[in-house]
C-alpha atoms as a PDB file:
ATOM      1  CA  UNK A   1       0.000   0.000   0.000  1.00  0.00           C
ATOM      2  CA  UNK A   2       1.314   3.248  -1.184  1.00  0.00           C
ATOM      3  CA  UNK A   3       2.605   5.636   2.219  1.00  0.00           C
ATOM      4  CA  UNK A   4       0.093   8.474   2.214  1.00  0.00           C
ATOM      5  CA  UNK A   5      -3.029   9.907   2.091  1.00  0.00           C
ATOM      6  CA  UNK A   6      -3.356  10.333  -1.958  1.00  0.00           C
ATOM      7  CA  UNK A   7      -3.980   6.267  -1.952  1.00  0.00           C
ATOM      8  CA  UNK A   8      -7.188   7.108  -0.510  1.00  0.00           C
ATOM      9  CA  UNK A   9      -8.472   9.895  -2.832  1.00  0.00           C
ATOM     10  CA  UNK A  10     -11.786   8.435  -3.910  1.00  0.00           C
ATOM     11  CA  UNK A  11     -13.032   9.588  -0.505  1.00  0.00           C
ATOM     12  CA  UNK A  12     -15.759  12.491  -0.274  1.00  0.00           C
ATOM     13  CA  UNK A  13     -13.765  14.378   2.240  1.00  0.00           C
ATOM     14  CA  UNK A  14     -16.688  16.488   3.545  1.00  0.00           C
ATOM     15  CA  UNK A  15     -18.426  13.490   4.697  1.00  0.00           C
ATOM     16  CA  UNK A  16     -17.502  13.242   8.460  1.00  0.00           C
ATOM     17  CA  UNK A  17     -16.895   9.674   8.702  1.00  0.00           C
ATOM     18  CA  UNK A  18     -14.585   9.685   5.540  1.00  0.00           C
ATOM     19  CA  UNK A  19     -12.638  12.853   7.377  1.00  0.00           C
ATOM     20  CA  UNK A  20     -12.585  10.408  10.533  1.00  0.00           C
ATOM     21  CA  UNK A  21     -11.312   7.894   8.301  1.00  0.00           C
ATOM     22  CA  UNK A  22      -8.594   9.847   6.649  1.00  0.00           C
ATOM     23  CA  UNK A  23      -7.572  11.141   9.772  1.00  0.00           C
ATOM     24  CA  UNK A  24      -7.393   7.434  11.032  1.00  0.00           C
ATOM     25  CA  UNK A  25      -4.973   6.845   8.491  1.00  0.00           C
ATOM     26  CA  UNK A  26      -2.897   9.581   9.162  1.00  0.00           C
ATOM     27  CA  UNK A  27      -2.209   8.570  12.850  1.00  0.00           C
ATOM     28  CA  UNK A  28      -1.197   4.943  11.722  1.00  0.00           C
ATOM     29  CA  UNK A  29       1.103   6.417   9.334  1.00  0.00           C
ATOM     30  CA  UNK A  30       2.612   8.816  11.853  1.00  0.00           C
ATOM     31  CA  UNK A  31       2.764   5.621  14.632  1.00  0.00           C
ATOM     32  CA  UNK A  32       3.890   3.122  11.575  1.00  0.00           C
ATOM     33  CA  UNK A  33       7.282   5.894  10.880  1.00  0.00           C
ATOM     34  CA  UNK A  34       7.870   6.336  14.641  1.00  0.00           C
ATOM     35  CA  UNK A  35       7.983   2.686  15.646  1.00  0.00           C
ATOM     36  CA  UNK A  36       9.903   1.778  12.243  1.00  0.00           C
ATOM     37  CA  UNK A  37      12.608   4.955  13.042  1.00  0.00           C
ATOM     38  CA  UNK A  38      13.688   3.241  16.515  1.00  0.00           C
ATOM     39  CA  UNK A  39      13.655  -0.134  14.704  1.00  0.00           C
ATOM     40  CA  UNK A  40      15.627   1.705  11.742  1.00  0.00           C
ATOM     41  CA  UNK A  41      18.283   2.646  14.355  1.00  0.00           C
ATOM     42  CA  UNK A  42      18.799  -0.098  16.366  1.00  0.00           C
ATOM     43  CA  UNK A  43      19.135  -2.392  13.017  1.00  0.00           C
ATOM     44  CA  UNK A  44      21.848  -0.019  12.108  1.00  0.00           C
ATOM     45  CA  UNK A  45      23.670  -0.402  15.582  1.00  0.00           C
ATOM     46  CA  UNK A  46      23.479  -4.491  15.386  1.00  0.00           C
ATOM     47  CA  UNK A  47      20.978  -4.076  18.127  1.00  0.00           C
ATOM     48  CA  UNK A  48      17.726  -6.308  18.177  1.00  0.00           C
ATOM     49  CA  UNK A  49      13.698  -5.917  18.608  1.00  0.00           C
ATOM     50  CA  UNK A  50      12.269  -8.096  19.581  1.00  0.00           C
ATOM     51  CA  UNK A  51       8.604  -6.639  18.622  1.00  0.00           C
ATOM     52  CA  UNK A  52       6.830  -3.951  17.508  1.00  0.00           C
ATOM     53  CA  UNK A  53       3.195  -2.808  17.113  1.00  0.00           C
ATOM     54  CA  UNK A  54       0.828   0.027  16.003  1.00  0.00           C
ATOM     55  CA  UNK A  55      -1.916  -1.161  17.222  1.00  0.00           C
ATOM     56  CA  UNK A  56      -3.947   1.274  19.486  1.00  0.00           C
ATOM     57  CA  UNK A  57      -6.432   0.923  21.879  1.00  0.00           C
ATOM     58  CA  UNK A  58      -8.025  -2.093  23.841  1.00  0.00           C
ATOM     59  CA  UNK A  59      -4.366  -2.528  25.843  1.00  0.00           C
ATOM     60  CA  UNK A  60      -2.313  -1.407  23.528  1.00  0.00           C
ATOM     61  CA  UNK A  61      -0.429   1.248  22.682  1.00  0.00           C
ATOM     62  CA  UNK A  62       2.405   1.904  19.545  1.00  0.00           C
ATOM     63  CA  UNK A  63       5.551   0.608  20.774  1.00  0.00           C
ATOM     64  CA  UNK A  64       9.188  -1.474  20.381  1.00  0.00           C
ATOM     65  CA  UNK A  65      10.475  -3.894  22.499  1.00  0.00           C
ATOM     66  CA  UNK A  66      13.435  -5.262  23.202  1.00  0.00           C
ATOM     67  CA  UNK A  67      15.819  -7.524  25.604  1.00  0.00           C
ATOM     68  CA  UNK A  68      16.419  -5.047  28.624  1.00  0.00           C
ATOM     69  CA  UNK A  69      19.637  -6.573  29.248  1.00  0.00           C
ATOM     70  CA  UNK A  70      21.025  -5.323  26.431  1.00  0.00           C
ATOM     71  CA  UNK A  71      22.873  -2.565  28.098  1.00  0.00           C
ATOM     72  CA  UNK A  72      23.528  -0.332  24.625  1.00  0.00           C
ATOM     73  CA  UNK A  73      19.966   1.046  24.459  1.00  0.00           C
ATOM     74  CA  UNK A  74      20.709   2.585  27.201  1.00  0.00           C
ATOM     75  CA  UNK A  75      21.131   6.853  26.916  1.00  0.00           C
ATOM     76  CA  UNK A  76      21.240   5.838  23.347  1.00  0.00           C
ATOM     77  CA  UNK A  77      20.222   8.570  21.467  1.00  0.00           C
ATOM     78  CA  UNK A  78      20.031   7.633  17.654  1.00  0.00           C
ATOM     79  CA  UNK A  79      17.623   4.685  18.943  1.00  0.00           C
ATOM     80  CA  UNK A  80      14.832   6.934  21.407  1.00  0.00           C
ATOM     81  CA  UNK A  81      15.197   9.974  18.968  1.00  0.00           C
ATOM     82  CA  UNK A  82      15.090   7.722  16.019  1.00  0.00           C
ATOM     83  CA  UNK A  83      11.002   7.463  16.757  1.00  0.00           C
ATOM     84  CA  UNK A  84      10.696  11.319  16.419  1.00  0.00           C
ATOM     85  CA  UNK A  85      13.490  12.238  13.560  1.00  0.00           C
ATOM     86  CA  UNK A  86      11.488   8.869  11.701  1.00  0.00           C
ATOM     87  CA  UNK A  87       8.065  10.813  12.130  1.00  0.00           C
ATOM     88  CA  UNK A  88       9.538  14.157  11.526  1.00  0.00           C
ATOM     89  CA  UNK A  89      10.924  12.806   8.019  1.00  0.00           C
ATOM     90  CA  UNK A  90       7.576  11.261   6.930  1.00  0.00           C
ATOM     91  CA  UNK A  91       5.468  14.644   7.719  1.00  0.00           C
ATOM     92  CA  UNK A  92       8.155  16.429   5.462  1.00  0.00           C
ATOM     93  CA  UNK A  93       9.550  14.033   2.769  1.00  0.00           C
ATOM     94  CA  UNK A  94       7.608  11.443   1.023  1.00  0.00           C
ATOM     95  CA  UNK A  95       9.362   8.703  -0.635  1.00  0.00           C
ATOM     96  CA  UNK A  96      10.175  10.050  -4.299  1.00  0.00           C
ATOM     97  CA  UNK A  97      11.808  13.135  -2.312  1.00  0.00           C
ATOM     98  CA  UNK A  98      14.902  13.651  -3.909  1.00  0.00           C
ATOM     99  CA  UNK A  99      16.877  16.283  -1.692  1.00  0.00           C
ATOM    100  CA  UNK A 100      16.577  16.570   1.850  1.00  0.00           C
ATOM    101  CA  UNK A 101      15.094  19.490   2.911  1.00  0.00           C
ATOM    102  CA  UNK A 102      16.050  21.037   6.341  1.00  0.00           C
ATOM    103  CA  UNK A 103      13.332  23.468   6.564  1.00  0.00           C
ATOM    104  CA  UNK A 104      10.380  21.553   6.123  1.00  0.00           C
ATOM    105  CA  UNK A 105      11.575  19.182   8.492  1.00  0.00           C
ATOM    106  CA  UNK A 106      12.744  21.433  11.163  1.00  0.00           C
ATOM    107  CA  UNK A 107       9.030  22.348  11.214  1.00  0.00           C
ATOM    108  CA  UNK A 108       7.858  18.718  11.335  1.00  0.00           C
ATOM    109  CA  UNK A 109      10.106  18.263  14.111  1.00  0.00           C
ATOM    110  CA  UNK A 110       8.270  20.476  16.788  1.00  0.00           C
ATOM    111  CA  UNK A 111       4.941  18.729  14.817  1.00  0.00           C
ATOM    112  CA  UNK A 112       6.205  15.376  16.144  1.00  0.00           C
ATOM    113  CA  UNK A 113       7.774  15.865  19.410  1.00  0.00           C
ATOM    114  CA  UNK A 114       4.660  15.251  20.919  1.00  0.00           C
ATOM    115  CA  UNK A 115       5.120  11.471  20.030  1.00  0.00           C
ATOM    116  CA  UNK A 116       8.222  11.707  21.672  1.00  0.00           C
ATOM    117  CA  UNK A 117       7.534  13.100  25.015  1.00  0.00           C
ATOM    118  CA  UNK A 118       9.993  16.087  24.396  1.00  0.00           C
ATOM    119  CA  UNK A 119      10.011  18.164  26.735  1.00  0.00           C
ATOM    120  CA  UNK A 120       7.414  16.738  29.156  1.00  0.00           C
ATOM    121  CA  UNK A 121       9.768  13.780  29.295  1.00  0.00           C
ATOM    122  CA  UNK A 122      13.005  15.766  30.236  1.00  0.00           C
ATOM    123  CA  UNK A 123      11.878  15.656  34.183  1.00  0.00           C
ATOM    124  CA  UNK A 124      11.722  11.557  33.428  1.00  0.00           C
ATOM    125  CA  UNK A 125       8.269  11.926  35.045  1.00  0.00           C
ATOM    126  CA  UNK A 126       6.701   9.500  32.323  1.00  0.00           C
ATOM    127  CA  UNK A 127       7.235   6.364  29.653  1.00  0.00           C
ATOM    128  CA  UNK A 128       7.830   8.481  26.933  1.00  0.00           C
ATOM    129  CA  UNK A 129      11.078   7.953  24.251  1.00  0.00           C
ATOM    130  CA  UNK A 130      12.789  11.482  25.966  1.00  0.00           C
ATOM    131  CA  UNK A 131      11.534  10.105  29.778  1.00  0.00           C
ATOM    132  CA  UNK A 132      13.536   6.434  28.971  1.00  0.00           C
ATOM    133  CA  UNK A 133      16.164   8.402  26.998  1.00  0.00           C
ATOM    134  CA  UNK A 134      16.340  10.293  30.154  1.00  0.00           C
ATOM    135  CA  UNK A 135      16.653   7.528  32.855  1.00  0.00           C
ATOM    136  CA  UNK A 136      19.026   5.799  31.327  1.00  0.00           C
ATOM    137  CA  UNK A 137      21.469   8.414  30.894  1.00  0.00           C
ATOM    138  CA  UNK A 138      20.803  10.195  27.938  1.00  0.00           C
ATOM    139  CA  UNK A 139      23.347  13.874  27.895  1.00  0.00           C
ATOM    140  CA  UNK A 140      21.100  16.780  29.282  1.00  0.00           C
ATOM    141  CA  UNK A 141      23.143  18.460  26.172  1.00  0.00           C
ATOM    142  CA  UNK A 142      21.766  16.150  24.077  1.00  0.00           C
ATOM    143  CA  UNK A 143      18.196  16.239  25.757  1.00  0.00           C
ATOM    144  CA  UNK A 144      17.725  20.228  25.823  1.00  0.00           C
ATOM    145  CA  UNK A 145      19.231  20.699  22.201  1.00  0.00           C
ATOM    146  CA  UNK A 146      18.489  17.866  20.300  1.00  0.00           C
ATOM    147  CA  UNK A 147      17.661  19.715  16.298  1.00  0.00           C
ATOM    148  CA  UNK A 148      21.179  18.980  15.189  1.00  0.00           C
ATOM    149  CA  UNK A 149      20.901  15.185  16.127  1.00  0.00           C
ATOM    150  CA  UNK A 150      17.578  14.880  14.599  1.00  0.00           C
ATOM    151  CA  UNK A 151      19.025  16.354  11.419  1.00  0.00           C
ATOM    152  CA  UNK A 152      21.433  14.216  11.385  1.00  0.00           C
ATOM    153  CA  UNK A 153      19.205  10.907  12.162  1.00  0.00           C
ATOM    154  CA  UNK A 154      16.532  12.590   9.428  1.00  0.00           C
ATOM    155  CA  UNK A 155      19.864  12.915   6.473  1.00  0.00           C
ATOM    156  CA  UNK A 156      20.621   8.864   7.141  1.00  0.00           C
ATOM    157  CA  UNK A 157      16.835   8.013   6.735  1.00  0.00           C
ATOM    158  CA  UNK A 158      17.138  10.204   3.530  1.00  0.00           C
ATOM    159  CA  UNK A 159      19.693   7.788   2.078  1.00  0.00           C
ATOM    160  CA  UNK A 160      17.970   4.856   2.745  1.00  0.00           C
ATOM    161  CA  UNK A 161      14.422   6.468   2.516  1.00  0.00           C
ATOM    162  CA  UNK A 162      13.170   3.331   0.145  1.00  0.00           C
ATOM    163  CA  UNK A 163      14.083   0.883   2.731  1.00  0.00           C
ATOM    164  CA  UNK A 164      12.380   3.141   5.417  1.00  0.00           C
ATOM    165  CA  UNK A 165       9.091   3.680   3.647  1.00  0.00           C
ATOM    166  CA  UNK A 166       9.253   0.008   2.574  1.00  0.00           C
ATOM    167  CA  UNK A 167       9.300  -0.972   6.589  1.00  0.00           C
ATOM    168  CA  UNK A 168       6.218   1.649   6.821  1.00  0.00           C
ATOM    169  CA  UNK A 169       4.008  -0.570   4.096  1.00  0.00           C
ATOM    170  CA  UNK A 170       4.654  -3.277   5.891  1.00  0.00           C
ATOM    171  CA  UNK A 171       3.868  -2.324   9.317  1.00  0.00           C
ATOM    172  CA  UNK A 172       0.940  -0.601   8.515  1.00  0.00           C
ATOM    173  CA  UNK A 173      -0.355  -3.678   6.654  1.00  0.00           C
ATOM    174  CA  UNK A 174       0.941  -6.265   9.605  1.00  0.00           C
ATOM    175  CA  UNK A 175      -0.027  -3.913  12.482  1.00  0.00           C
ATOM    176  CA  UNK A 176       1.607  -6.176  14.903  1.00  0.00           C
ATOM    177  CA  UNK A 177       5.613  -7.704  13.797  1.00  0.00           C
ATOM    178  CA  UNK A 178       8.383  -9.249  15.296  1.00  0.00           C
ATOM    179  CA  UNK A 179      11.798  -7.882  14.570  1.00  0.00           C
ATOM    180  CA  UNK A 180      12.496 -10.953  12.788  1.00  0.00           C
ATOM    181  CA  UNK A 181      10.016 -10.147  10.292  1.00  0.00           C
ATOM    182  CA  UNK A 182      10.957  -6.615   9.474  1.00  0.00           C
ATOM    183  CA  UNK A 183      14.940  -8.125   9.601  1.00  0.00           C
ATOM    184  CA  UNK A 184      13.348 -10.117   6.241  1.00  0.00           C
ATOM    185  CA  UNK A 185      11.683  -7.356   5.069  1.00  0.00           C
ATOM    186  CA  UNK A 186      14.773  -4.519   5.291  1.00  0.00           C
ATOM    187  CA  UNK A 187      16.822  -7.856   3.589  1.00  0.00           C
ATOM    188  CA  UNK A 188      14.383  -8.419   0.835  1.00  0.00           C
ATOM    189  CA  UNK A 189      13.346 -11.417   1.736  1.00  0.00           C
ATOM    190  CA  UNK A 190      10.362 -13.913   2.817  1.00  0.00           C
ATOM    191  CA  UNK A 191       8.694 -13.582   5.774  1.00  0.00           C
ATOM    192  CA  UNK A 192       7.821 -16.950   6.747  1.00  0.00           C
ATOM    193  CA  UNK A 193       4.935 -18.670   8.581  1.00  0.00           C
ATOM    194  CA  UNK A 194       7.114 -19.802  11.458  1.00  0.00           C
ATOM    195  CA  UNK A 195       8.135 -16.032  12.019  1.00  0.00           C
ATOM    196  CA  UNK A 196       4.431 -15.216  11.980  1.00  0.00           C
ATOM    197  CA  UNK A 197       3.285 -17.536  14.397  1.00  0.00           C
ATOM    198  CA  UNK A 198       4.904 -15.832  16.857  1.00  0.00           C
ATOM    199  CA  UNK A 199       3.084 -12.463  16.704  1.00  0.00           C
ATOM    200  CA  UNK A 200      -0.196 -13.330  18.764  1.00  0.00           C
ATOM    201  CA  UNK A 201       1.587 -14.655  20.953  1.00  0.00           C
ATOM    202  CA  UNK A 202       3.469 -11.263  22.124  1.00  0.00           C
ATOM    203  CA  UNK A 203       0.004  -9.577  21.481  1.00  0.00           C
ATOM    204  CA  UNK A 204      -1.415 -11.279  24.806  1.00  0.00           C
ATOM    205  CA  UNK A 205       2.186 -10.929  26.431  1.00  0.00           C
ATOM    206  CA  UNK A 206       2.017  -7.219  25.471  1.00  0.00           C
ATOM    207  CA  UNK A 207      -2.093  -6.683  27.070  1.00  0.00           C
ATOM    208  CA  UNK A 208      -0.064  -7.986  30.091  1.00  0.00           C
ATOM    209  CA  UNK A 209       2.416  -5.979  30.812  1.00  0.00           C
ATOM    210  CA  UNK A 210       1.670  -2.501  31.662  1.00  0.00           C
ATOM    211  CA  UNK A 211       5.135  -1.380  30.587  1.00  0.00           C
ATOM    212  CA  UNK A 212       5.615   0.340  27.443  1.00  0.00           C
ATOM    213  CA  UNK A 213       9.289  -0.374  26.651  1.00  0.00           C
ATOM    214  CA  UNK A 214      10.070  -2.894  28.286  1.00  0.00           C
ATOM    215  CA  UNK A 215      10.971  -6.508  26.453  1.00  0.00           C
ATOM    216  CA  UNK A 216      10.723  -9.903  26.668  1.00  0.00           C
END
């Protein structure tokens, strides 16, 4: 499924419920780029997730996980600011975009820090990406000024923006993934039924756990 609204043009968009619709759509997108940045980032760093889901409401809420043991997530910034620069890029760039554009995106970025608990998050006070950024031991530096490292995460998206946008079609269509299955999709290849069976499986582990970061 194409990444953005125009897919869905046939819609009258004075009738409410199509506006509801549309405006459905747009928050999956938005949630589909911010889970699929911090993936994006961790792939990058060798680090695994171990899940990650869209899915909102009835228990759930859009989130990665991954094994808390694995002590280089922590104050790592590419990996909780990777959610927000991800969503920043998508609001400003769509995927034939052939130059990066620091403008639009600089205004995208205030657009999306919402989604990443910046600056509520700063006084660690809840579970957003700045918050677990935050406690455990992201740079106040880094924290309090953070548009030159979201440049910087948006530019490396930019050069890989058909593999990003390719992991955004295939959340949004899955919803619910394991990082094994997005590992097949970045590599180009099949995601098999033995990597799918697993996905229900975290969904009940995930209505659970109250914890929104926290892995397996």
């Amino acid at each position: 499924m194409k990444a953005g609204l125009g897919s869905f043009g046939d819609i009258t968009p004075f009738h409410s419920n199509a506006i509801f619709f549309k405006m459905s759509i747009a928050i999956t997108l938005r949630n589909a780029a911010h889970e699929v940045g911090h993936f994006y980032f961790a792939r990058r760093q060798g680090l695994e997730i171990s899940y990650l889901t869209i899915r909102h409401g009835a228990g759930f809420n859009p989130q990665t996980r991954f094994d808390i043991s694995e002590t280089r997530f922590n104050g790592n910034v590419d990996y909780w600011f990777g959610g927000w620069a991800a969503e920043a890029y998508m609001r400003s760039h769509d995927r034939n975009a052939v130059r990066f554009r620091k403008f639009p995106f600089l205004l995208s970025v205030a657009a999306a820090s919402y989604g990443a608990g910046w600056p509520s998050g700063l006084a660690k006070s809840n579970e957003s990406d700045t918050a677990s950024l935050r406690q455990t031991g992201g740079r106040w530096w880094q924290l309090i000024f953070p548009l030159l490292k979201l440049v910087r995460l948006a530019k490396t998206i930019h050069s890989e923006r058909e593999l990003f946008y390719r992991l955004i079609d295939y959340v949004r269509l899955e919803i619910s993934v394991t990082g094994e299955m997005l590992s097949a999709v970045a590599d180009k290849k099949q995601v098999t039924s033995a990597m799918r069976s697993n996905v229900l499986s975290l969904d009940v582990f995930v209505i659970k756990d109250s914890s929104r970061k926290q892995a397996f």
